[in-house]
N, C-alpha and C. Protein backbone atom coordinates (compact mmCIF):
# COMPACT_ATOMS: atom_id res chain seq x y z
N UNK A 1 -5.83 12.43 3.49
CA UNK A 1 -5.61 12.39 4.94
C UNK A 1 -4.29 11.65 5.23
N UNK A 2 -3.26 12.40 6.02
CA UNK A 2 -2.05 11.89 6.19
C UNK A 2 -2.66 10.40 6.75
N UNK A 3 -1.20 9.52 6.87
CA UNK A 3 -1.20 8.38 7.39
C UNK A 3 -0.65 8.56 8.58
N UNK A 4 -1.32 7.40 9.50
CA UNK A 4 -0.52 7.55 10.82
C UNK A 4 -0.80 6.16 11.65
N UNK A 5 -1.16 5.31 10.95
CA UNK A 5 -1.40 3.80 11.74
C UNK A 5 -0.95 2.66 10.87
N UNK A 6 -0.09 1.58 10.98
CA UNK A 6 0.26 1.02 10.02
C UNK A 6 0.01 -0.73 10.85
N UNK A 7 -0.69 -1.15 10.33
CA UNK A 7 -1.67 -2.21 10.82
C UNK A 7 -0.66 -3.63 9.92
N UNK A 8 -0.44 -4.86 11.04
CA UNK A 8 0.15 -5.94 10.00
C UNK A 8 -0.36 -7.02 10.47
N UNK A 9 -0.80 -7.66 9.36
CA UNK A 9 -1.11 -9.28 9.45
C UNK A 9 0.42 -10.39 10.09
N UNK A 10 0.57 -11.49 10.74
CA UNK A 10 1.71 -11.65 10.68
C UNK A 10 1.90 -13.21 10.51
N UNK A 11 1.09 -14.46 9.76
CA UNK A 11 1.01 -15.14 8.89
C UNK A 11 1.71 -14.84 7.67
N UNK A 12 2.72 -14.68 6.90
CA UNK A 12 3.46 -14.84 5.56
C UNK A 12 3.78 -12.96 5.24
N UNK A 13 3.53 -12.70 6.92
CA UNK A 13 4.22 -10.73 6.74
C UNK A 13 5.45 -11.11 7.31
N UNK A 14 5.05 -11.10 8.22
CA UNK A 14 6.39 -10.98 9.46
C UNK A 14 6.91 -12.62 9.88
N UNK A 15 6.15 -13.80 9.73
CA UNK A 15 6.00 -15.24 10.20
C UNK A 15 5.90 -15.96 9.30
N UNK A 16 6.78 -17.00 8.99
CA UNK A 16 7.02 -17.90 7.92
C UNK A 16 6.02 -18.89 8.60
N UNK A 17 5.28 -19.14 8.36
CA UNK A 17 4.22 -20.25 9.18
C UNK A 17 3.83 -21.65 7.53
N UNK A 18 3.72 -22.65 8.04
CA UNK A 18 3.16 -23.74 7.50
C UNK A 18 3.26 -24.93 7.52
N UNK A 19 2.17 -25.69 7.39
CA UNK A 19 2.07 -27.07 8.10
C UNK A 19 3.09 -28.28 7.27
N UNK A 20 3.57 -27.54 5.98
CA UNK A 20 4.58 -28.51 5.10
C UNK A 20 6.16 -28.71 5.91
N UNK A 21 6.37 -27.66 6.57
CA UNK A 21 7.80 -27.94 6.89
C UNK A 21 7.61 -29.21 8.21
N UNK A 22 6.57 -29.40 8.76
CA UNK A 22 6.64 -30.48 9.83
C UNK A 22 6.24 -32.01 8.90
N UNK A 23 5.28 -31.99 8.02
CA UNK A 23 4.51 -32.74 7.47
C UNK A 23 5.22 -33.13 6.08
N UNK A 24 6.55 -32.94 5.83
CA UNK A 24 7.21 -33.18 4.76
C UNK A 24 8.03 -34.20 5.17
N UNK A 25 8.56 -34.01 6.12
CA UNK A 25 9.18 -35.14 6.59
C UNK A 25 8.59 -36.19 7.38
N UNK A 26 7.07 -35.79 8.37
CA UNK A 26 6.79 -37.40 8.70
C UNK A 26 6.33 -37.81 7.20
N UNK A 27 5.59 -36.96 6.72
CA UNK A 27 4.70 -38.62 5.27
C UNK A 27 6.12 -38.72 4.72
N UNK A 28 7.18 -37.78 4.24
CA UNK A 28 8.07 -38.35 3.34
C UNK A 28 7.30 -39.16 1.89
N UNK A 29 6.55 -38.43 1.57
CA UNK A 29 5.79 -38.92 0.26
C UNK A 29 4.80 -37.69 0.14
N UNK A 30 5.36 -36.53 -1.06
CA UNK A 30 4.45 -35.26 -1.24
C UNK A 30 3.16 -35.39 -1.43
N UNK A 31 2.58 -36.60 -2.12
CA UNK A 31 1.14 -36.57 -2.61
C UNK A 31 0.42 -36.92 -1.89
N UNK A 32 0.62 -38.04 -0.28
CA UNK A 32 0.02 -38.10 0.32
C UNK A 32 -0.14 -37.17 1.30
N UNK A 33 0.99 -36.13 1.22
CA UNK A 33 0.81 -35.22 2.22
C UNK A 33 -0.06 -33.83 2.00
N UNK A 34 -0.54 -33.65 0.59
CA UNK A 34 -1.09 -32.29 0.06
C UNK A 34 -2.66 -33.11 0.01
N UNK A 35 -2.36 -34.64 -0.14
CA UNK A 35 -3.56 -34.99 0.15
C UNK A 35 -4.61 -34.65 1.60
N UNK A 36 -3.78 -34.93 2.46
CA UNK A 36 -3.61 -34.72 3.94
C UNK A 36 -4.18 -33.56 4.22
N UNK A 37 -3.06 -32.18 3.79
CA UNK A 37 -3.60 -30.32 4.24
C UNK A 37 -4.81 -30.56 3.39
N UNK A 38 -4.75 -31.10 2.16
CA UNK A 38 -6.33 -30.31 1.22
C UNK A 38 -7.53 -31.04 1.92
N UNK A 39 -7.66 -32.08 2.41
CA UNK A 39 -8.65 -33.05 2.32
C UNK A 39 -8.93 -33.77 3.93
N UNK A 40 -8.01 -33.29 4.63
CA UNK A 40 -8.26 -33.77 6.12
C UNK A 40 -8.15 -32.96 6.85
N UNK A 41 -6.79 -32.45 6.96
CA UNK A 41 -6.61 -31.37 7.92
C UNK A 41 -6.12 -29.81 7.19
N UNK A 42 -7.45 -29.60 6.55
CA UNK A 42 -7.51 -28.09 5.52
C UNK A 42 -7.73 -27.50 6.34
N UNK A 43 -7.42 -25.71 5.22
CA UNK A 43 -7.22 -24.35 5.91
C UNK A 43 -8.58 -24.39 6.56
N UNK A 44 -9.78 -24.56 6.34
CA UNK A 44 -10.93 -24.03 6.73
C UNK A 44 -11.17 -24.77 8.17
N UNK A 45 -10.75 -25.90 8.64
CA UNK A 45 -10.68 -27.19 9.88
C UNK A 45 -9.63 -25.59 10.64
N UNK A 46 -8.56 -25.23 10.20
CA UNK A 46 -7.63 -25.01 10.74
C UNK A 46 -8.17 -23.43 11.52
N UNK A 47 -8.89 -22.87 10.45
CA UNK A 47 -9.49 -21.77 10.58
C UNK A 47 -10.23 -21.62 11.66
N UNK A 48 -11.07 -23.01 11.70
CA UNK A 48 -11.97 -23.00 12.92
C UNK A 48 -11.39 -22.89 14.61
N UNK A 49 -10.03 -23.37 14.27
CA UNK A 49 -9.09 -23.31 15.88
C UNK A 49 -8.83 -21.45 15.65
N UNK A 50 -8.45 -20.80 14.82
CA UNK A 50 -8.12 -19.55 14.80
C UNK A 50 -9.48 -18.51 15.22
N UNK A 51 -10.30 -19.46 14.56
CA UNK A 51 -11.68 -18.41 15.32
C UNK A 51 -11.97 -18.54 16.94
N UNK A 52 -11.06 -19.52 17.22
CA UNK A 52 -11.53 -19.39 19.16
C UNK A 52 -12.01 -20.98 19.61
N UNK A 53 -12.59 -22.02 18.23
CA UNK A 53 -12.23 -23.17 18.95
C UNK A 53 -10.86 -23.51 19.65
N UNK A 54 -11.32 -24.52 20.17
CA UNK A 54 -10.10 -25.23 21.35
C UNK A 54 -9.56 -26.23 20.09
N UNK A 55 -8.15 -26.43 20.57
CA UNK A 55 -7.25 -27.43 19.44
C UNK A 55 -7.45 -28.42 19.63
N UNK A 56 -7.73 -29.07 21.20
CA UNK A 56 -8.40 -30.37 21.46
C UNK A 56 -10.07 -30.71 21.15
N UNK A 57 -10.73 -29.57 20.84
CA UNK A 57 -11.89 -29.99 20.24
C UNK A 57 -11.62 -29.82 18.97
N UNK A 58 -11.29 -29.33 18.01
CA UNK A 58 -10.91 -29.16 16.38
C UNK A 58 -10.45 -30.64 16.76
N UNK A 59 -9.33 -30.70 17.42
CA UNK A 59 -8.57 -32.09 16.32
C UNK A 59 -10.17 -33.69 16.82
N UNK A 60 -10.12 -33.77 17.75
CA UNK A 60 -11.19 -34.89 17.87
C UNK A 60 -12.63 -34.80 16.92
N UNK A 61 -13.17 -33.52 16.97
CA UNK A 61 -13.94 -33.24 15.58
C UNK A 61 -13.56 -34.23 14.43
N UNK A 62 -12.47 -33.79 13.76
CA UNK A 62 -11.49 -34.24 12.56
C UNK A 62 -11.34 -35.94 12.90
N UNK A 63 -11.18 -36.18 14.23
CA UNK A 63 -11.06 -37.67 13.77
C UNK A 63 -12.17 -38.43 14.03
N UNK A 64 -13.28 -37.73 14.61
CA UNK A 64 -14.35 -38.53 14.36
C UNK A 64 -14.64 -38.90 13.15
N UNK A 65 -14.40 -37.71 11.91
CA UNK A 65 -14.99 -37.34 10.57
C UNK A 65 -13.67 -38.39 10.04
N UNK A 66 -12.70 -38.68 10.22
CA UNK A 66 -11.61 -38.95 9.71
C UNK A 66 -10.64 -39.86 10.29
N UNK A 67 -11.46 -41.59 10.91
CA UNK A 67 -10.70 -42.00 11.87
C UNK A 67 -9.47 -42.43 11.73
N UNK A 68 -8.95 -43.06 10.16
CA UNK A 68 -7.93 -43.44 9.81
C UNK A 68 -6.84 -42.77 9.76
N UNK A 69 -6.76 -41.23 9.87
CA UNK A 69 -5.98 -40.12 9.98
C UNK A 69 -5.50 -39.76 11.03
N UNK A 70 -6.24 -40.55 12.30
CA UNK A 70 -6.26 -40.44 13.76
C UNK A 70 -4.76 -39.33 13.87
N UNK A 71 -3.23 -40.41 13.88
CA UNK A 71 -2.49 -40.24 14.18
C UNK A 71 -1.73 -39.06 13.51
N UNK A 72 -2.07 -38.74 12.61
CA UNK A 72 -1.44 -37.83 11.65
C UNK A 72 -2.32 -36.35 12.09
N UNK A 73 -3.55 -36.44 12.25
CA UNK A 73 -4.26 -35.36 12.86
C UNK A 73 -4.30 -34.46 14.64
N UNK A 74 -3.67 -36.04 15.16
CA UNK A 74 -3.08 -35.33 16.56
C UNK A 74 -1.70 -34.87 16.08
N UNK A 75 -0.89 -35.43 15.32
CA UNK A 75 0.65 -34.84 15.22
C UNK A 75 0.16 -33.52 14.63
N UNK A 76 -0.90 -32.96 13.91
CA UNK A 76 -0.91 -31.65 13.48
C UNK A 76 -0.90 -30.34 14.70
N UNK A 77 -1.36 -30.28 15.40
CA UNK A 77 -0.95 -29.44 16.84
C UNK A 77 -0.13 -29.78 17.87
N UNK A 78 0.17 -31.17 17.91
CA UNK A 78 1.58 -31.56 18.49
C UNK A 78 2.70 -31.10 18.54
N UNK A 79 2.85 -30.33 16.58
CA UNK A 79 3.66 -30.50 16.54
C UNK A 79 4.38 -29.37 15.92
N UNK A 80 3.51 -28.51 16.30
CA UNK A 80 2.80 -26.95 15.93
C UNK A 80 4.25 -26.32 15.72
N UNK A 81 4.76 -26.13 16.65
CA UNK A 81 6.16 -25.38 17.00
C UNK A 81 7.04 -25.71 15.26
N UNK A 82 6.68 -26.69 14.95
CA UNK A 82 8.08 -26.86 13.82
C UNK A 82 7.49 -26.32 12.39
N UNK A 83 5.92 -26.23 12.48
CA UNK A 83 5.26 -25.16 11.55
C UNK A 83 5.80 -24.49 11.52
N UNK A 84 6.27 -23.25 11.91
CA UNK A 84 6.33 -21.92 12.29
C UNK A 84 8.16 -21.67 12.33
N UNK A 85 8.40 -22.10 11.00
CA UNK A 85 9.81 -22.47 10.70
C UNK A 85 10.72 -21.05 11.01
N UNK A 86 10.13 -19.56 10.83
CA UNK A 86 11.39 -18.30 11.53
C UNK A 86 10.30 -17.41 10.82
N UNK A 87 10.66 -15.52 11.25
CA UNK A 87 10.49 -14.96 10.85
C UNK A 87 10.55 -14.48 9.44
N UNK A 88 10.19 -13.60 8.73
CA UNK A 88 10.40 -13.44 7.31
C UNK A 88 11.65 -11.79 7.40
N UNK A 89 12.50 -12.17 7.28
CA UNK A 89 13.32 -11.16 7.95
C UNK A 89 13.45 -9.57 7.19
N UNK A 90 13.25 -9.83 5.65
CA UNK A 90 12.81 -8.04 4.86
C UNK A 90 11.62 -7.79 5.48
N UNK A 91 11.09 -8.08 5.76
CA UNK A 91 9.40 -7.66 6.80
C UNK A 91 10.26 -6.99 7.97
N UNK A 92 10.44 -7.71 8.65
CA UNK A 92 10.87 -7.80 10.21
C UNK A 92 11.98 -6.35 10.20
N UNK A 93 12.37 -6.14 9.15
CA UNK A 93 13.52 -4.63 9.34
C UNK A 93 12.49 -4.27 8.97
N UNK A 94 11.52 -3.73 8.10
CA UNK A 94 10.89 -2.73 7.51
C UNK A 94 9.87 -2.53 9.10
N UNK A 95 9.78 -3.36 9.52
CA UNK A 95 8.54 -3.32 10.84
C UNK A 95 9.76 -2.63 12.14
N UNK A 96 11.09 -2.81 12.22
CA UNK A 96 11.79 -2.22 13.00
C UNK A 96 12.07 -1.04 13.00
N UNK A 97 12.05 -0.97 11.39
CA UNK A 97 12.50 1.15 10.78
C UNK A 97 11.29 1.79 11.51
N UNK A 98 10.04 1.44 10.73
CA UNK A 98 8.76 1.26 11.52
C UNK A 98 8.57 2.26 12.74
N UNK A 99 9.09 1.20 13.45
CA UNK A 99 9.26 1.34 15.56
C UNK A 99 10.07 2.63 15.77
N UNK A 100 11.04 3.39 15.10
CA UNK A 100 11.20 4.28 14.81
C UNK A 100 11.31 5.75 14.24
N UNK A 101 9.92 5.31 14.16
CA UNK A 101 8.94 6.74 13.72
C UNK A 101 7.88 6.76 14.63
N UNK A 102 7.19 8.13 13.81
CA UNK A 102 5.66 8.45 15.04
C UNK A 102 4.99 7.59 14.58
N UNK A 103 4.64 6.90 13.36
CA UNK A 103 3.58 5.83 13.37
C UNK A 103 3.29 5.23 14.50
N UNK A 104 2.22 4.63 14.56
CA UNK A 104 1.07 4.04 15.75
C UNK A 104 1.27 2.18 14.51
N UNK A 105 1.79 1.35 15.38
CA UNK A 105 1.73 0.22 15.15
C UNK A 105 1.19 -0.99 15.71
N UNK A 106 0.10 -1.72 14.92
CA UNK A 106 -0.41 -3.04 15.22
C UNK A 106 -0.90 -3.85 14.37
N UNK A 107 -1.05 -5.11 15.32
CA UNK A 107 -1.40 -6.27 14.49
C UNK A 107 -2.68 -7.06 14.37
N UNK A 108 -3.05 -7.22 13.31
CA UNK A 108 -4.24 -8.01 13.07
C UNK A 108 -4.47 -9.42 12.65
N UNK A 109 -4.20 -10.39 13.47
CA UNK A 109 -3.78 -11.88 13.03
C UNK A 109 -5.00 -12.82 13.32
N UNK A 110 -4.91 -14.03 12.29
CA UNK A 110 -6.15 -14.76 12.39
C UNK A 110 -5.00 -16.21 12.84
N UNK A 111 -5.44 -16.37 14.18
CA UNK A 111 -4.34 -17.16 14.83
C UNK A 111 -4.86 -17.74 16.09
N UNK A 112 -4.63 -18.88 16.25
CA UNK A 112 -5.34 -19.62 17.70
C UNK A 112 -4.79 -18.57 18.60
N UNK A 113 -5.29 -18.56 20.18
CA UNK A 113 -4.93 -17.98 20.98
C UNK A 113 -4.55 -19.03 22.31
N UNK A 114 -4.51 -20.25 21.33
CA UNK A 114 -3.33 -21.19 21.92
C UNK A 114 -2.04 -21.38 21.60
N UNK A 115 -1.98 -21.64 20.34
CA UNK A 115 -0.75 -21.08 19.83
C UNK A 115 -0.02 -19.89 19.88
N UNK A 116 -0.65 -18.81 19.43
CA UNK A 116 0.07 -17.60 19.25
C UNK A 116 1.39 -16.97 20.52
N UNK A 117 1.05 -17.51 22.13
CA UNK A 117 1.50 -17.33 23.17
C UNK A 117 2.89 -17.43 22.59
N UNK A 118 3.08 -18.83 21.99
CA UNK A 118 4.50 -19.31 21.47
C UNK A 118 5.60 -18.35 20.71
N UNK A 119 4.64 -18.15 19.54
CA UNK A 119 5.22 -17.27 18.92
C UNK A 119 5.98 -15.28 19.58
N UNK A 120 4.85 -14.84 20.49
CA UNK A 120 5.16 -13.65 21.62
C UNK A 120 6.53 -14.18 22.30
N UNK A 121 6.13 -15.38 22.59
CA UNK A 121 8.18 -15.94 23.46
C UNK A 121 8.94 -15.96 22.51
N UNK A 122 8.89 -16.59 21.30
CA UNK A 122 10.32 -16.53 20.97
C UNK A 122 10.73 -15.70 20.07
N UNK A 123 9.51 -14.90 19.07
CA UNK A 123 10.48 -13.10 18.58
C UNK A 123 10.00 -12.41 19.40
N UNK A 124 11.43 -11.19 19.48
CA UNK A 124 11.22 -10.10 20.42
C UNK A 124 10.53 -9.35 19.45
N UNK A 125 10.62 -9.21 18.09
CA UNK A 125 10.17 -8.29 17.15
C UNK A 125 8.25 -7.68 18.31
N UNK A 126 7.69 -8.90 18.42
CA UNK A 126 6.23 -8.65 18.73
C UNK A 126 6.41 -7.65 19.43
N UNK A 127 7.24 -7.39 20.73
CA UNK A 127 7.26 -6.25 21.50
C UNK A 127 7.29 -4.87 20.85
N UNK A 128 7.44 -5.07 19.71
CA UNK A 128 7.32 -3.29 18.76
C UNK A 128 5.60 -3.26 19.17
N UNK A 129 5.18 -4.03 18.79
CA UNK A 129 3.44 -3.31 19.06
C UNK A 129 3.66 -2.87 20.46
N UNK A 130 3.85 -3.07 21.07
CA UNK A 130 3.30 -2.70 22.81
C UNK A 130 1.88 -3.06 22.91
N UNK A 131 1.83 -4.43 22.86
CA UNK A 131 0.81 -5.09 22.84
C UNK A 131 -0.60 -4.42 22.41
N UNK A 132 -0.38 -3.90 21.50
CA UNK A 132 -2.01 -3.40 20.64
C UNK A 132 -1.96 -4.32 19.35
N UNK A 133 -2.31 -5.68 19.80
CA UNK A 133 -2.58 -6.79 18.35
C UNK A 133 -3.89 -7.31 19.04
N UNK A 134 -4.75 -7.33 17.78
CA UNK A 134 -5.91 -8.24 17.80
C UNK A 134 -5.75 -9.53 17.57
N UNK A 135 -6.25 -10.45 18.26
CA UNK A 135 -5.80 -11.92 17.85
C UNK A 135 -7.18 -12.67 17.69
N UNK A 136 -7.31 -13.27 16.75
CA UNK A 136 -8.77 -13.26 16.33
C UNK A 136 -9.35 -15.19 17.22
N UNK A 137 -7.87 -15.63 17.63
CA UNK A 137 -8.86 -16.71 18.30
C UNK A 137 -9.21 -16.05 20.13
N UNK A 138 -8.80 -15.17 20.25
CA UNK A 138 -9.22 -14.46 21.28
C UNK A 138 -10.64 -13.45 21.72
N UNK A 139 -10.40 -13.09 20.10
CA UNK A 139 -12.07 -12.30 20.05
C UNK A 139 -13.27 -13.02 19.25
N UNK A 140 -13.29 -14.47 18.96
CA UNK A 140 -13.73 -15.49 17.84
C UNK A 140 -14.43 -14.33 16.61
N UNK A 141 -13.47 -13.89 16.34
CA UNK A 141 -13.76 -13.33 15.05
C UNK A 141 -12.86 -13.58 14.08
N UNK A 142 -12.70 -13.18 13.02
CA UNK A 142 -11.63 -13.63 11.72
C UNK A 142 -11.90 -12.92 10.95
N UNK A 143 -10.74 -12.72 9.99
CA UNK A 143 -10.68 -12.32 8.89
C UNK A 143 -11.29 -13.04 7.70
N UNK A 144 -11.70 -12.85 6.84
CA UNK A 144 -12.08 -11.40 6.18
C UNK A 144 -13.35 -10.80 7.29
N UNK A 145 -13.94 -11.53 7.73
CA UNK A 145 -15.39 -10.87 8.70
C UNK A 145 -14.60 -9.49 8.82
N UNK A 146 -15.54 -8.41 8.56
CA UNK A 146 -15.45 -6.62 8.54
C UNK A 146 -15.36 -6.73 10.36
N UNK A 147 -16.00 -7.00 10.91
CA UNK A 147 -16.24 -6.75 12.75
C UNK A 147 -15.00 -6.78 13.36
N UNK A 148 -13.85 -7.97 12.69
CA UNK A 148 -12.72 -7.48 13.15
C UNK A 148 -11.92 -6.51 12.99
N UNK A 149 -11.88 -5.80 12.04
CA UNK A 149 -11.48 -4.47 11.62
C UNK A 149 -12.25 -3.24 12.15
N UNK A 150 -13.39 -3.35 12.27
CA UNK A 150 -14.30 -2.61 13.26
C UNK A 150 -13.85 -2.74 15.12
N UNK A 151 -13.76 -3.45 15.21
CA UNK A 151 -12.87 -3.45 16.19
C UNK A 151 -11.83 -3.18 16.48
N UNK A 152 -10.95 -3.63 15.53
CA UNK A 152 -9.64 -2.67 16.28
C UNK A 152 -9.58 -1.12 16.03
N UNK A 153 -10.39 -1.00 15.11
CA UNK A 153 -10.64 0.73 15.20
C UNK A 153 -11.42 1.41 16.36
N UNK A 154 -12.12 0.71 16.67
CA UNK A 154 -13.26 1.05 17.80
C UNK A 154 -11.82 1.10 19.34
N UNK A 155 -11.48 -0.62 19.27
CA UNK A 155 -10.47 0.03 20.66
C UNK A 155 -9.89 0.52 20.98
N UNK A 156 -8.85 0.50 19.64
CA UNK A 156 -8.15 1.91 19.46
C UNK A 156 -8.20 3.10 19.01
N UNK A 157 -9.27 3.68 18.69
CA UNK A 157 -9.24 5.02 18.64
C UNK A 157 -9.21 5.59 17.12
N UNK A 158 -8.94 4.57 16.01
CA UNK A 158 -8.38 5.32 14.95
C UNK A 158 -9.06 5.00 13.53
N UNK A 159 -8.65 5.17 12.46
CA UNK A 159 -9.06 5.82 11.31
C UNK A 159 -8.97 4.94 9.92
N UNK A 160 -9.49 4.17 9.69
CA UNK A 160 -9.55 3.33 8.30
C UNK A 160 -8.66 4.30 7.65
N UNK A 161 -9.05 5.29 6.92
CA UNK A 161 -8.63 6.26 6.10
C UNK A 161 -7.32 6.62 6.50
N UNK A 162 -6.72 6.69 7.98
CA UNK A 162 -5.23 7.34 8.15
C UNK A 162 -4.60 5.92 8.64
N UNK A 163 -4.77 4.98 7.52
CA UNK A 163 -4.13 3.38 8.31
C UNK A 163 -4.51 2.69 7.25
N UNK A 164 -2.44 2.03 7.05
CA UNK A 164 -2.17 1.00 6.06
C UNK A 164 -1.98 -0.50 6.36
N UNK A 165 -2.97 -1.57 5.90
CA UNK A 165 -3.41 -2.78 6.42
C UNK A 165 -2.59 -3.27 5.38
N UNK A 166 -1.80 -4.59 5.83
CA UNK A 166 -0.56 -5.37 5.61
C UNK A 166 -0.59 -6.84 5.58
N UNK A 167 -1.30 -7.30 4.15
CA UNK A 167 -1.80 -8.83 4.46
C UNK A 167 -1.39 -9.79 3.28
N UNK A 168 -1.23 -11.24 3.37
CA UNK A 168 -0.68 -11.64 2.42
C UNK A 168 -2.18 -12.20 1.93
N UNK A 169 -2.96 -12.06 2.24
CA UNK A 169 -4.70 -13.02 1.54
C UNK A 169 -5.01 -12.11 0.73
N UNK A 170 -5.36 -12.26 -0.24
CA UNK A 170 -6.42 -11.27 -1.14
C UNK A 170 -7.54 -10.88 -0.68
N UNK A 171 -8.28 -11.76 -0.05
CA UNK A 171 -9.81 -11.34 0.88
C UNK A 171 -9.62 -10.59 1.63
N UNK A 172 -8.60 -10.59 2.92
CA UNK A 172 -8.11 -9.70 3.37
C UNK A 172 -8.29 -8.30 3.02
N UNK A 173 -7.36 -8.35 2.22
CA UNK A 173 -7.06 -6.91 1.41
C UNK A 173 -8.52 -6.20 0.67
N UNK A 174 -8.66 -7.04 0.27
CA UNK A 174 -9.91 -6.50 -0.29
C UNK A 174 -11.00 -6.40 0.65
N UNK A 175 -11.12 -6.59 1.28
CA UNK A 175 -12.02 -6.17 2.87
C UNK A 175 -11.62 -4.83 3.56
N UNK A 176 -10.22 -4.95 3.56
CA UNK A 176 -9.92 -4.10 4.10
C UNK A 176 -9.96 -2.68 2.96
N UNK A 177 -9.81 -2.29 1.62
CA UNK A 177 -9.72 -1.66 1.09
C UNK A 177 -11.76 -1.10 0.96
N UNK A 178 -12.37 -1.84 1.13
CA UNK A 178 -13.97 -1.85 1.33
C UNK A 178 -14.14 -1.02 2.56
N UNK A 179 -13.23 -1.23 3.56
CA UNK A 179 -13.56 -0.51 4.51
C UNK A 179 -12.82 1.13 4.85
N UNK A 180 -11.63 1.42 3.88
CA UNK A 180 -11.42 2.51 3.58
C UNK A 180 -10.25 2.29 4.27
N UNK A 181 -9.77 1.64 4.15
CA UNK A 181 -7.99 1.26 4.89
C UNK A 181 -6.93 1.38 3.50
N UNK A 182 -6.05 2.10 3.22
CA UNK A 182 -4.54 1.76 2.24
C UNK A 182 -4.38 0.24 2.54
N UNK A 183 -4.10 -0.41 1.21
CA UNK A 183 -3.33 -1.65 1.64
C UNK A 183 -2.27 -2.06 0.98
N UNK A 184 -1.69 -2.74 1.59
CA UNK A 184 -0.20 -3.65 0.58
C UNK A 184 -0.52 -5.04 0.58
N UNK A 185 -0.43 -5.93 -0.41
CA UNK A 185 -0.89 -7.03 -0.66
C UNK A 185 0.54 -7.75 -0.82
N UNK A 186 0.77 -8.33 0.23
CA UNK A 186 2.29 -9.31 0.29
C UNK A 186 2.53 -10.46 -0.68
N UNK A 187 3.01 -10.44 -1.59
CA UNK A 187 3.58 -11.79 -2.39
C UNK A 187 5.08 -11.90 -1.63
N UNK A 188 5.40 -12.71 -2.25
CA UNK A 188 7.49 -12.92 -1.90
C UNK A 188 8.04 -12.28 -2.77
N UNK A 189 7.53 -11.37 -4.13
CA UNK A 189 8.08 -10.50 -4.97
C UNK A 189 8.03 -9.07 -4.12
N UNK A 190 6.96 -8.68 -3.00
CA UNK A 190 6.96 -7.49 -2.58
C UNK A 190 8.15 -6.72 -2.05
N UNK A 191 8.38 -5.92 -1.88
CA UNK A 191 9.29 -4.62 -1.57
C UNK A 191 8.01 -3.62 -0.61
N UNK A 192 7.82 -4.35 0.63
CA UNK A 192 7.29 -3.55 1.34
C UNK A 192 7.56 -2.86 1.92
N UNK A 193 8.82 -1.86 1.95
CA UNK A 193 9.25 -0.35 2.51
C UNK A 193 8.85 0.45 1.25
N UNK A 194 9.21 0.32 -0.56
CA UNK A 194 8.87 0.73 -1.58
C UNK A 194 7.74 1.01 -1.47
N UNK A 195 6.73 0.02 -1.00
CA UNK A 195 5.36 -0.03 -1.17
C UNK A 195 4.50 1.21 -0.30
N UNK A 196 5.25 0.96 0.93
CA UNK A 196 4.43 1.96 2.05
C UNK A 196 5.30 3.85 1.52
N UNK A 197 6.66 3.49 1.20
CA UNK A 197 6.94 4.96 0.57
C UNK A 197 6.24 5.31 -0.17
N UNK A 198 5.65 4.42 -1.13
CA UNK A 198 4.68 4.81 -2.92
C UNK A 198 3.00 5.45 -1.65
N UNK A 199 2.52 4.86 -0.64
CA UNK A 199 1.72 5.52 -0.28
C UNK A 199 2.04 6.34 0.78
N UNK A 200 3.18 7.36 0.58
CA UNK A 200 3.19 8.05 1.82
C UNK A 200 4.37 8.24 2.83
N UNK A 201 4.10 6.83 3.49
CA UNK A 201 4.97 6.26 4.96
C UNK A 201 6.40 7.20 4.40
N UNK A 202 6.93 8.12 5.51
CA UNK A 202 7.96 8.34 5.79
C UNK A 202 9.02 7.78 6.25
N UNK A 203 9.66 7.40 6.54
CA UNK A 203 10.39 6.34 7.34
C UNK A 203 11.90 7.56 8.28
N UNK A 204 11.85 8.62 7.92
CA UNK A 204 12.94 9.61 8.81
C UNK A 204 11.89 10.62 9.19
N UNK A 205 11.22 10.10 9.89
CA UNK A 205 10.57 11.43 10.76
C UNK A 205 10.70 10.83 12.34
């Protein structure tokens, strides 16, 4: 079945995102700071703001559990903006060639829907979807959960089978390949125009 929907994650696709580029320079000491993401303010704490908690209830959560961290755990959404160090720019052309074909393009992101606003202001790239992105702290669902992928097929209209899902997680991918979606699995070695040509994607039509 031809392809005709090309679906992107945009965490480490299109968005250089992570909590080291802010958090490297306040601890200025690496071990207390990996201490910090693994053990105080981890992916799974972080996850919980992306599923649709509020950032002011996540972070007070965390310092009840964690009072000595107090200050270091409010600077973690404080200070959000300097996470989110630029786009990943071989993504960002391959998603522009993209915008210039008949493909049907959107996004599937596991992302507060406090934050994310930020990111819509300052790349124009987002405007290639024409706003058909799922944002999972908006619908409190997440990835890997199947319901979000069931959903964006359901609102939009379309086809596991004619649609290539674009993620840098392995769970991800493998969820999505369970559910009968093509996928490309993003490292920083990928060549994702190669990748979507090897399944298909035209890029001059």
């Amino acid at each position: 079945m031809a392809i005709k929907n090309i679906i992107f994650d945009f965490g480490g696709v299109l968005m250089d995102w992570n909590p080291r580029y802010f958090f490297k320079t306040y601890f200025n000491d690496d071990e207390r700071m990996e201490y910090f993401l693994e053990n105080i303010a981890q992916t799974e704490w972080n996850e919980e703001q992306d599923r649709g908690r509020r950032l002011a209830e996540g972070t007070e959560i965390q310092i009840k559990k964690f009072p000595e961290w107090e200050k270091e755990i409010r600077a973690y959404y404080d200070n959000w903006p300097v996470m989110l160090k630029s786009d990943i720019p071989h993504n960002v052309e391959v998603l522009k060639k993209l915008a210039n074909t008949n493909y049907e393009l959107f996004g599937l992101t596991n992302w507060s829907d406090e934050t994310f606003p930020y990111a819509l202001e300052n790349y124009d790239f987002f405007k290639l979807f024409k706003g058909k992105i799922v944002v999972s702290g908006t619908e409190k669902l997440i990835k890997p959960d199947p319901k979000i992928w069931h959903l964006l097929l359901d609102r939009y209209q379309i086809k596991a089978e004619e649609s290539v899902f674009i993620d840098d997680n392995g769970k991800n991918i493998e969820t999505a390949k369970s559910l009968g979606f093509h996928t490309v699995h993003i490292t920083p070695e990928t060549d994702l125009e190669k990748e979507l040509i090897d399944l298909g994607v035209k890029f001059d039509q």
